[in-house]
C-alpha atoms as a PDB file:
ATOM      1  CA  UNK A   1       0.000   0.000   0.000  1.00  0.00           C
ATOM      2  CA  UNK A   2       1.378   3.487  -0.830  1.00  0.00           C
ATOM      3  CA  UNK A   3       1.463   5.884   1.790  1.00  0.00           C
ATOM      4  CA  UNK A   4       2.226   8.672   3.949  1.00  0.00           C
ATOM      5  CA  UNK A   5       2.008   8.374   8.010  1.00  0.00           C
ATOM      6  CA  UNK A   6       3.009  11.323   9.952  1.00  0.00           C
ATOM      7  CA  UNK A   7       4.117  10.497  14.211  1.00  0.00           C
ATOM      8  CA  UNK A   8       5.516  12.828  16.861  1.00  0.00           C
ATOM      9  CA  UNK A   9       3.521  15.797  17.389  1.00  0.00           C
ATOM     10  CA  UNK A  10       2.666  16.862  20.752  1.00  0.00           C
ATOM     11  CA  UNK A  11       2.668  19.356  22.959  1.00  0.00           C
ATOM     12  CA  UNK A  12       5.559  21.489  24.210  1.00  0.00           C
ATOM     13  CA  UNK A  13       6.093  24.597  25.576  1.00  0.00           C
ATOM     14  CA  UNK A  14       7.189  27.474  23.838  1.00  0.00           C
ATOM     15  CA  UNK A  15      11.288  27.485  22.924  1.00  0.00           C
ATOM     16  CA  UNK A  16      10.892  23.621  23.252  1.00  0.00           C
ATOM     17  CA  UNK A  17      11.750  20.765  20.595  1.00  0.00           C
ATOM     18  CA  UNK A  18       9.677  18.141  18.644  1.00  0.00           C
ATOM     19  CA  UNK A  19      11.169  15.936  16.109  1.00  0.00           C
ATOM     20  CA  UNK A  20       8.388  14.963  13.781  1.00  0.00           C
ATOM     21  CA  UNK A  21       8.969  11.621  11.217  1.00  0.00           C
ATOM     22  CA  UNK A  22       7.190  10.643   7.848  1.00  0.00           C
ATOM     23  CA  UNK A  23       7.053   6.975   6.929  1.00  0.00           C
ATOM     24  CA  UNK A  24       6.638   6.434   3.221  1.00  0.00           C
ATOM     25  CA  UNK A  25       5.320   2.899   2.727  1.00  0.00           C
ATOM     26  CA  UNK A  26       5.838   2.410  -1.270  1.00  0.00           C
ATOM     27  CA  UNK A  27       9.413   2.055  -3.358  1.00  0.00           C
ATOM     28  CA  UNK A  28       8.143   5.013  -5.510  1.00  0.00           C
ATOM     29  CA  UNK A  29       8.880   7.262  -1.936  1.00  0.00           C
ATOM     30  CA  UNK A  30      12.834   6.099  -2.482  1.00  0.00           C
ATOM     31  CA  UNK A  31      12.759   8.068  -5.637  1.00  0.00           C
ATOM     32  CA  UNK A  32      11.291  11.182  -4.898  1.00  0.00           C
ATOM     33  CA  UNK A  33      11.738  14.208  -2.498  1.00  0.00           C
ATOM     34  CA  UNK A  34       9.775  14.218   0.407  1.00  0.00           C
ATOM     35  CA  UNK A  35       8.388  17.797   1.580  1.00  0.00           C
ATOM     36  CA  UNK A  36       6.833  18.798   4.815  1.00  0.00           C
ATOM     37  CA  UNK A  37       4.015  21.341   4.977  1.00  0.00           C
ATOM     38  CA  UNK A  38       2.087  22.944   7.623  1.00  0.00           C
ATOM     39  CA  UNK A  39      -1.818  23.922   8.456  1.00  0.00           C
ATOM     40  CA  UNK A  40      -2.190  26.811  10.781  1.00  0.00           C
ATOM     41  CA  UNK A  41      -5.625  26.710  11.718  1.00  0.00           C
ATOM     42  CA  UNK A  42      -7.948  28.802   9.108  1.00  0.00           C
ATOM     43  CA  UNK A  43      -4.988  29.165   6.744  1.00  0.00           C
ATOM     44  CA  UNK A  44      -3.921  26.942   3.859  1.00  0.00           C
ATOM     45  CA  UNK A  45      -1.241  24.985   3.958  1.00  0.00           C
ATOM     46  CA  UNK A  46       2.357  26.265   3.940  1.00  0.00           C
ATOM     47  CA  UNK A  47       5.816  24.967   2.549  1.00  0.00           C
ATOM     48  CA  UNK A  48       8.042  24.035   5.524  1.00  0.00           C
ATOM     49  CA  UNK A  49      11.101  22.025   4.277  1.00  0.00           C
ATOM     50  CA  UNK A  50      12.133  19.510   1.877  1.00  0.00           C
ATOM     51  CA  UNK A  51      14.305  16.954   1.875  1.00  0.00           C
ATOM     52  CA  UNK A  52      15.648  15.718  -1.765  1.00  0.00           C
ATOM     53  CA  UNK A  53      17.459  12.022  -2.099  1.00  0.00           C
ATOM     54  CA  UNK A  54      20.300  13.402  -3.022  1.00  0.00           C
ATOM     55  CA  UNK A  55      20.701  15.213   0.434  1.00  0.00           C
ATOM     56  CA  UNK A  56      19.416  18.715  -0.724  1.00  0.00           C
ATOM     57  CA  UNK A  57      17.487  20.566   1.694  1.00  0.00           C
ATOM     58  CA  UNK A  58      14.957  23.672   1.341  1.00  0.00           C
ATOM     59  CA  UNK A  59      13.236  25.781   4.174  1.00  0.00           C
ATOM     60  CA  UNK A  60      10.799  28.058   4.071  1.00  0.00           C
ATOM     61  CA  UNK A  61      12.101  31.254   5.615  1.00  0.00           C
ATOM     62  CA  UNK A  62       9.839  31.198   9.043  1.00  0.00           C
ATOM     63  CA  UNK A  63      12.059  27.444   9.924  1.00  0.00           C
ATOM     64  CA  UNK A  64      15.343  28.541   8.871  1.00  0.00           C
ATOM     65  CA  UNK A  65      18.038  28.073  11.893  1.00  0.00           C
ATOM     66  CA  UNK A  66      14.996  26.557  13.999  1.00  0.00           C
ATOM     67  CA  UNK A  67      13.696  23.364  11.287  1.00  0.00           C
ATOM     68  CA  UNK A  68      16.031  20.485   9.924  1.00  0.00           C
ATOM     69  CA  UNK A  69      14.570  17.674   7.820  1.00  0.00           C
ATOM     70  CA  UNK A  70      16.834  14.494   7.346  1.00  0.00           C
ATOM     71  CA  UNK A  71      15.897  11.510   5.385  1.00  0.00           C
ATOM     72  CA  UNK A  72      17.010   8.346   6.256  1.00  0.00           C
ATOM     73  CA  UNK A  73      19.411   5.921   4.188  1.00  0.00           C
ATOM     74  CA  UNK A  74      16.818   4.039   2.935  1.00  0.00           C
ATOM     75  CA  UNK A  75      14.944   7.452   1.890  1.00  0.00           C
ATOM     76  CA  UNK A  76      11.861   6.279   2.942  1.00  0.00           C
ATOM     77  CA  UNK A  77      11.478   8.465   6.271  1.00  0.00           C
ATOM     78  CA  UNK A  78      11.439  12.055   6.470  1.00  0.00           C
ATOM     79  CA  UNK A  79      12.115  13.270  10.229  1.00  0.00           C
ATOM     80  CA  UNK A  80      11.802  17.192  10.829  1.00  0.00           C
ATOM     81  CA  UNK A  81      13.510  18.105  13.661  1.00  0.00           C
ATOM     82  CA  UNK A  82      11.771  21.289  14.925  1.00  0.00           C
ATOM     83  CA  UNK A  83      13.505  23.462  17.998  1.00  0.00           C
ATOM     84  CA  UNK A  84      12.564  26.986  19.463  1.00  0.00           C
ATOM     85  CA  UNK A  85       8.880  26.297  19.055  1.00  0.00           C
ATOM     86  CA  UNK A  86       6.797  29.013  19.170  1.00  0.00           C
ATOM     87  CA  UNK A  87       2.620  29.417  19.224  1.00  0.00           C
ATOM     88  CA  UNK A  88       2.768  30.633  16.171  1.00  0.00           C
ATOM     89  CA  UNK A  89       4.358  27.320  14.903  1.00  0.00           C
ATOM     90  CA  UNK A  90       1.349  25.453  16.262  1.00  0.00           C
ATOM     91  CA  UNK A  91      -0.502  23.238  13.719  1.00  0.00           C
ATOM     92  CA  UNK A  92      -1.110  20.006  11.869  1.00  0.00           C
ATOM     93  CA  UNK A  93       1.469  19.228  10.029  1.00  0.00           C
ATOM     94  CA  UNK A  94       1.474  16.987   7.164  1.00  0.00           C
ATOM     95  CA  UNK A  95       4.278  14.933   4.743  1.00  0.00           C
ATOM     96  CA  UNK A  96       4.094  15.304   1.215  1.00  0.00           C
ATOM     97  CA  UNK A  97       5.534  13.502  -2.117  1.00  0.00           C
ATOM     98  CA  UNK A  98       4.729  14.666  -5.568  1.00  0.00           C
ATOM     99  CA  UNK A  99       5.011  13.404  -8.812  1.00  0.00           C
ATOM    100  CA  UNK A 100       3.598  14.241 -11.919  1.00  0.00           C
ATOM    101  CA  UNK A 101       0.927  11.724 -12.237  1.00  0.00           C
ATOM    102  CA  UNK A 102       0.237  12.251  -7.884  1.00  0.00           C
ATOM    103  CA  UNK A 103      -0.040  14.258  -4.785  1.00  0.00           C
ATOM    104  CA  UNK A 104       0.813  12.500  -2.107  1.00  0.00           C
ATOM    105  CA  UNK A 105      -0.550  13.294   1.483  1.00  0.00           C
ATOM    106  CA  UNK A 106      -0.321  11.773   5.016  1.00  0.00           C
ATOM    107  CA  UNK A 107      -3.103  12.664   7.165  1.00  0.00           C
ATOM    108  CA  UNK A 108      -0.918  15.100   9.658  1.00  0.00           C
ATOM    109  CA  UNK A 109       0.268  14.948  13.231  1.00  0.00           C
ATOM    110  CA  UNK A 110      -0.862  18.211  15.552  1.00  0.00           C
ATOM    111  CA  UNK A 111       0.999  20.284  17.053  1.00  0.00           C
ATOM    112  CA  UNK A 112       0.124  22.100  20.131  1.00  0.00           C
ATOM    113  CA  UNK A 113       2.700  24.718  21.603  1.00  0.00           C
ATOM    114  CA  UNK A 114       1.406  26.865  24.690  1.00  0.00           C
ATOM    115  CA  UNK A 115       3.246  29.913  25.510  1.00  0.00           C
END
């Protein structure tokens, strides 16, 4: 079965860590980037970071010193490790693989930070 499962949110307080991971079930995820994005509730979803198989790495400017995202040797996890939290970072966050015939989703893991 091909698919996305997000683990690891939580809560934390605010300047605390969470390290969120993807698990891509499917060989196609071994050949593709894999991309986290973010809901902030009543907003659409954002571009966090992105994690290519060749080891490149994008950030959205909001994560940038604060947001890594590693994949693992086999390429088929996607771990985001998130420090400094702040409210403002609280949301559902989902993983993400796309290719041109497919948009793959996970269905999110939340995550609360209180101040």
């Amino acid at each position: 079965q091909v698919q996305l499962v997000e683990s690891g949110g939580g809560l934390v307080q605010a300047g605390g860590s969470l390290r969120l991971s993807c698990a891509a079930s499917g060989e196609i995820f071994s050949f593709l980037p894999l991309a986290w994005f973010r809901q902030i509730q009543g907003n659409q979803r954002e571009f966090v970071a992105r994690g290519t198989i060749g080891g490149v790495t994008n950030y959205a400017d909001f994560v940038k010193g604060r947001f890594t995202v590693s994949r693992a040797a086999n390429k088929l996890t996607a771990d985001l490790q998130m420090n400094d939290l702040q409210p403002y970072d609280a949301g559902m966050y989902f993983c993400n693989a796309w290719e041109p015939i497919e948009d793959y989703w996970g269905p999110g893991t939340q995550v609360t930070v209180h101040s």
